[in-house]
Protein backbone atom coordinates (compact mmCIF):
# COMPACT_ATOMS: atom_id res chain seq x y z
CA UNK A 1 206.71 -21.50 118.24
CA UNK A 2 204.08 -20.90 115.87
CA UNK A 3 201.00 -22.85 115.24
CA UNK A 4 200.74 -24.46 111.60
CA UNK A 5 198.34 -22.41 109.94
CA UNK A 6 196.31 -25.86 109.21
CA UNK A 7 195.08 -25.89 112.06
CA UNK A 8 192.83 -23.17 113.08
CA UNK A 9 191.01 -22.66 116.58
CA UNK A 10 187.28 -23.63 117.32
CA UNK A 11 184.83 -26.04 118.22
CA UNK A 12 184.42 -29.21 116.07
CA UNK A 13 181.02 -30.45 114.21
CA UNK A 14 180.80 -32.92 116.89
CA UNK A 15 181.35 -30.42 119.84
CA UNK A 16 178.43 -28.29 118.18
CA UNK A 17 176.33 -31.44 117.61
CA UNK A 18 176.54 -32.80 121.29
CA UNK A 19 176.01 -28.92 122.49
CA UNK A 20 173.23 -28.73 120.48
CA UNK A 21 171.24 -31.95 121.73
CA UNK A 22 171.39 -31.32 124.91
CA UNK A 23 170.25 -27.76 124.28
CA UNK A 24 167.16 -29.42 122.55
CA UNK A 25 166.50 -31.90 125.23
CA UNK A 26 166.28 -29.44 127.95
CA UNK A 27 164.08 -27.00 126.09
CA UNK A 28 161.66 -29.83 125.28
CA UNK A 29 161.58 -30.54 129.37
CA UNK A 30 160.83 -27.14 129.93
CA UNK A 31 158.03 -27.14 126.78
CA UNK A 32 156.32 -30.33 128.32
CA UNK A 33 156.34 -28.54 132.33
CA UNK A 34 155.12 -25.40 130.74
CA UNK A 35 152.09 -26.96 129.03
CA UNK A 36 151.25 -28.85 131.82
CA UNK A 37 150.99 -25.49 133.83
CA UNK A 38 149.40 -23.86 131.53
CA UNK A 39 146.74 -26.44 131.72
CA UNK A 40 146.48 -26.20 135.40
CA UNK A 41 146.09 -23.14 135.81
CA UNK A 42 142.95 -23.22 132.66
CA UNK A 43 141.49 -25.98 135.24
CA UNK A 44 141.50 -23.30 138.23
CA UNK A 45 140.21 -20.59 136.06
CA UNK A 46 137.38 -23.17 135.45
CA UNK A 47 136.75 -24.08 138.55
CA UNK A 48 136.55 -20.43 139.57
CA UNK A 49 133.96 -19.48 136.84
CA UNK A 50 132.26 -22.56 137.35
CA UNK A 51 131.46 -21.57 141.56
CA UNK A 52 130.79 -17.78 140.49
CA UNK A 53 128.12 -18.71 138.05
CA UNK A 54 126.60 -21.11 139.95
CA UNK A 55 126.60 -19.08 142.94
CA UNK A 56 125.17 -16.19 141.21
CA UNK A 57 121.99 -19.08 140.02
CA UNK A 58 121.92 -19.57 143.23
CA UNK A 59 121.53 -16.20 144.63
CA UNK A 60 118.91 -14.97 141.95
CA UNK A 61 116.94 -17.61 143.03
CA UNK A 62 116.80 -16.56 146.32
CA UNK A 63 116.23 -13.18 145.67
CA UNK A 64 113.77 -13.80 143.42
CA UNK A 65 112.18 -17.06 143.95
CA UNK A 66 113.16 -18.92 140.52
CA UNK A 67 115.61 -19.43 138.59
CA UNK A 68 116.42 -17.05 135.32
CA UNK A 69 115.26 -18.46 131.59
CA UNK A 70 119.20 -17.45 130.47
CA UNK A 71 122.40 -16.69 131.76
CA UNK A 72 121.84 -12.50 130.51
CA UNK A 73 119.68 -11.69 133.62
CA UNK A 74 122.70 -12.53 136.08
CA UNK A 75 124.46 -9.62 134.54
CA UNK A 76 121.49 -7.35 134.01
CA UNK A 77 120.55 -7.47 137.42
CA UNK A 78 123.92 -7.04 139.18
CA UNK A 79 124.54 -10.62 140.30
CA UNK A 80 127.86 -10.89 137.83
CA UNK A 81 130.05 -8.02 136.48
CA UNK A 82 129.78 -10.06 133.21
CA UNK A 83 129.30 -13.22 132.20
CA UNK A 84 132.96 -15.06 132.59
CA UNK A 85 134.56 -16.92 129.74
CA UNK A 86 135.17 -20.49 129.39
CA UNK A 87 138.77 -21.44 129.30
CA UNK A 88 138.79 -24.69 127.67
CA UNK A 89 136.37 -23.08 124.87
CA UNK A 90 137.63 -19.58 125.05
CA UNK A 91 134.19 -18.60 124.42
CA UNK A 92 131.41 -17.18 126.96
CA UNK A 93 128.63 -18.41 124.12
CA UNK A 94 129.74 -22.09 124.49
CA UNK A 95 128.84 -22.55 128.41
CA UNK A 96 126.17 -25.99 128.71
CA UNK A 97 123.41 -24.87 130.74
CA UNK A 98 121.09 -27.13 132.25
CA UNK A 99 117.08 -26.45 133.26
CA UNK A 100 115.39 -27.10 136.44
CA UNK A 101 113.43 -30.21 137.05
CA UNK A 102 109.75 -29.67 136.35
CA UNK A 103 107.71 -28.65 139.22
CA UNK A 104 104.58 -31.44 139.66
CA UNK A 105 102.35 -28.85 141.24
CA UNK A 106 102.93 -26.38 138.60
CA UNK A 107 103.86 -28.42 135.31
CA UNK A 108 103.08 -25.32 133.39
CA UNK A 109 105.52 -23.10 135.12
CA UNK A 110 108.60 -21.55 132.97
CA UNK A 111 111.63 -23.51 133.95
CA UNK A 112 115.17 -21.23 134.28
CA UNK A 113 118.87 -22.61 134.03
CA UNK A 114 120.01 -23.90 137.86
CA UNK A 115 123.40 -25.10 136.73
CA UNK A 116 126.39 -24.44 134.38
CA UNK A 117 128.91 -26.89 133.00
CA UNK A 118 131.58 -26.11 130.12
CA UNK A 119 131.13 -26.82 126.54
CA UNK A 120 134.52 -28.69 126.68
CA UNK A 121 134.70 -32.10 126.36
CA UNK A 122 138.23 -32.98 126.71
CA UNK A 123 139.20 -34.78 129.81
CA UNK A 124 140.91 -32.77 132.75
CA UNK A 125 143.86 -34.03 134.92
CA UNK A 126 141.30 -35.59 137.25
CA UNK A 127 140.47 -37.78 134.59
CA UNK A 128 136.52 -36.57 134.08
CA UNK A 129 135.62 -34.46 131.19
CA UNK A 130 135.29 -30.78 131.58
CA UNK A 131 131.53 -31.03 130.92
CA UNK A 132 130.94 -32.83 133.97
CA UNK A 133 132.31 -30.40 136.23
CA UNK A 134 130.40 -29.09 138.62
């Protein structure tokens, strides 16, 4: 009982189309969840930097009764290890910093930066743009 040599054993074109769909659906599931955590976890990073920065303003100031001209003197002075990167920029040069408000009893006085927002402006998941985060 021999097999006619016409026909041969294997998987049809059809077999190896249908296998490879669903092969490419389920990788593109898997492409679309791992983008989405990978910008998740960019938005915590942000978040992160954002507080540590800001805290460190916040602590200079304290200690030292104003606010610094740049970002350098938190890391010259000990208040940051160094000065952290911006995810959605991957830069630390592209950071927004804003100035104090003008003093009225001392218009003349030097004004320092008192807040830091990213140089992004893409929207995040929350639906405001990464330059408005606080």
């Amino acid at each position: 009982m021999r097999l006619s040599s016409s026909r041969q054993r294997g998987f049809t074109l059809i077999e190896l189309i249908v296998v490879m769909t669903i092969l490419a659906l389920l990788t593109t599931v898997g492409i679309a969840g791992y983008r989405q955590k990978v910008r998740t976890a960019k938005e915590a990073v942000l978040k992160e930097n954002l507080f540590q920065i800001n805290h460190a303003l916040e602590q200079f100031r304290a200690d030292r009764g104003k606010y610094p001209a740049s970002l350098g003197p938190l890391r010259e002075f000990g208040y940051l290890r160094d000065i952290p990167y911006d995810p959605m920029t991957q830069s630390k040069d592209m950071w927004q910093t804003e100035l104090e408000p003008p003093d009225p009893d001392n218009p003349d006085a030097e004004l320092g930066v008192f807040r830091v927002r990213s140089g992004s402006t893409e929207v995040g998941s929350n639906g405001l743009p990464y330059n408005e985060w606080l």
